[in-house]
Protein backbone atom coordinates (compact mmCIF):
# COMPACT_ATOMS: atom_id res chain seq x y z
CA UNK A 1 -54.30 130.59 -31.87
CA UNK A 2 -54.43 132.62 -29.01
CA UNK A 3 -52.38 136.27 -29.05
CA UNK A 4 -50.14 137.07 -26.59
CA UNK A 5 -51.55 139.86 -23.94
CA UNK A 6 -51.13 143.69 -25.36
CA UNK A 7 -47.99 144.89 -22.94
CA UNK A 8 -46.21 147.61 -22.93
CA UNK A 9 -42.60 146.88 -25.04
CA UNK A 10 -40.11 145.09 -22.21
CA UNK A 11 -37.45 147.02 -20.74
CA UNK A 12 -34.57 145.12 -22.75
CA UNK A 13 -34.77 147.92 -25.55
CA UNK A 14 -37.01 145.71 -28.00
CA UNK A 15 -38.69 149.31 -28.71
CA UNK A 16 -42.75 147.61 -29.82
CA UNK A 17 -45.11 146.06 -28.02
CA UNK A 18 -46.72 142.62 -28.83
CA UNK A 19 -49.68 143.77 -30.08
CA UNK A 20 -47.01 145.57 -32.72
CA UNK A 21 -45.04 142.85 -32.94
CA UNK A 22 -49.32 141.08 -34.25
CA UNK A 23 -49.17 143.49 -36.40
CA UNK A 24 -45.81 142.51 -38.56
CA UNK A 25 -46.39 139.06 -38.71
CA UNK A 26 -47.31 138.51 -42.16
CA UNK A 27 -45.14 141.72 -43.39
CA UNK A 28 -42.43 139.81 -41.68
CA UNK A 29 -43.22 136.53 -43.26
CA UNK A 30 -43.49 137.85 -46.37
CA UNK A 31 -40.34 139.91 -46.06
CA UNK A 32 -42.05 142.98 -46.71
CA UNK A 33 -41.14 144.98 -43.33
CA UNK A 34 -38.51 147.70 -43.61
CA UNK A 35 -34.98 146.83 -42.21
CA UNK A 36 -35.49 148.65 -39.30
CA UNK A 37 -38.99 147.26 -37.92
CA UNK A 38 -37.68 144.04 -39.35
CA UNK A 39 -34.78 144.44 -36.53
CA UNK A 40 -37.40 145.58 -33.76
CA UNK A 41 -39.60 142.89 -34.56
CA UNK A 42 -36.38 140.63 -34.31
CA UNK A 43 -35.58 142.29 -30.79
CA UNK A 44 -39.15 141.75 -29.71
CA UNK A 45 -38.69 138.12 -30.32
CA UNK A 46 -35.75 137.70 -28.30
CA UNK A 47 -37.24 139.20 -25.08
CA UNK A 48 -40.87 137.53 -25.06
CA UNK A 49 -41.35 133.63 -25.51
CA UNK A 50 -45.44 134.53 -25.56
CA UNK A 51 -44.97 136.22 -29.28
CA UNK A 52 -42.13 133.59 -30.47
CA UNK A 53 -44.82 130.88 -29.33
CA UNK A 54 -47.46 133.23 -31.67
CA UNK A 55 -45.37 133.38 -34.56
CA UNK A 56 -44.54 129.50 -34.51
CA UNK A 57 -48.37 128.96 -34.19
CA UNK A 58 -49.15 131.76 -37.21
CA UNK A 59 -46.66 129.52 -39.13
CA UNK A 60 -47.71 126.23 -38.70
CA UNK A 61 -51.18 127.63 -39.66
CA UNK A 62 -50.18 128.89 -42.63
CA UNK A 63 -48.85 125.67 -43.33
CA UNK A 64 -51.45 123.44 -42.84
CA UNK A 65 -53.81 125.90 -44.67
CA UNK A 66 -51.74 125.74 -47.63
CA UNK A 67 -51.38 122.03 -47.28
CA UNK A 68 -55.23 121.37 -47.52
CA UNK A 69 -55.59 123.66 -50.05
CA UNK A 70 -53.60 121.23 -52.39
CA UNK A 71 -55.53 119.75 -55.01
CA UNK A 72 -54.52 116.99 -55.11
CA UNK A 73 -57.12 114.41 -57.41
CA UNK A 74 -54.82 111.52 -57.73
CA UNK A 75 -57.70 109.75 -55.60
CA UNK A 76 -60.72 110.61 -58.04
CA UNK A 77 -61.60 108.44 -60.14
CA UNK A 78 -61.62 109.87 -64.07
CA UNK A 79 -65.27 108.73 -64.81
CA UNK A 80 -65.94 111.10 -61.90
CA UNK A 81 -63.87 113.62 -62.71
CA UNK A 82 -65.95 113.50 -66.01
CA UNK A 83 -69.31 113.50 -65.06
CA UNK A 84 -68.65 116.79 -63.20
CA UNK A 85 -67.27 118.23 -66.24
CA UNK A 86 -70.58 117.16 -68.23
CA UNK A 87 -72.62 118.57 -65.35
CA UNK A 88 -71.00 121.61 -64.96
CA UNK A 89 -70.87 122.09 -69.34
CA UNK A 90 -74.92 120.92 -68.94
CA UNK A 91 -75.38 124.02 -66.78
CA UNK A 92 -73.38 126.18 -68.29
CA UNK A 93 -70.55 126.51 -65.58
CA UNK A 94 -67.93 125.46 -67.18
């Protein structure tokens, strides 16, 4: 993911730069930024394709970290699953 250039905020009124607009990202995400900065970060977007082309990237990111993350062991065979749980009670880790 590569960020957008630092610049200074474009003359359309957005009011933060994209190295603010970085910053939000996961407050924004999350829904965690204040009304207000949630509107400049809004503003930002409309005026520069470089951070709506971040964000989408950010996203999809998130996305396919979450999705590997899964655990999914519909694939693992039980005796498997089993002799890992012996192991790990044979060395004390479970």
């Amino acid at each position: 993911m590569s960020e957008p250039t630092p610049r200074q905020a474009p003359a359309t009124g957005s009011g933060i730069t994209c190295r603010e607009a970085i910053d939000f990202i996961m407050a924004y995400l999350d829904n965690e930024l204040p009304l207000e900065q949630r509107h400049e970060f809004e503003r930002h977007l409309s005026v520069c394709p470089s951070c709506v082309n971040y964000l989408d990237s950010y996203q999809r990111t998130v996305t396919l970290g979450r999705e590997t993350h899964r655990g999914n062991t519909d694939d693992v065979p039980a005796s498997l699953l089993k002799a890992i749980g012996a192991a790990r009670k044979r060395s004390g880790s479970a």
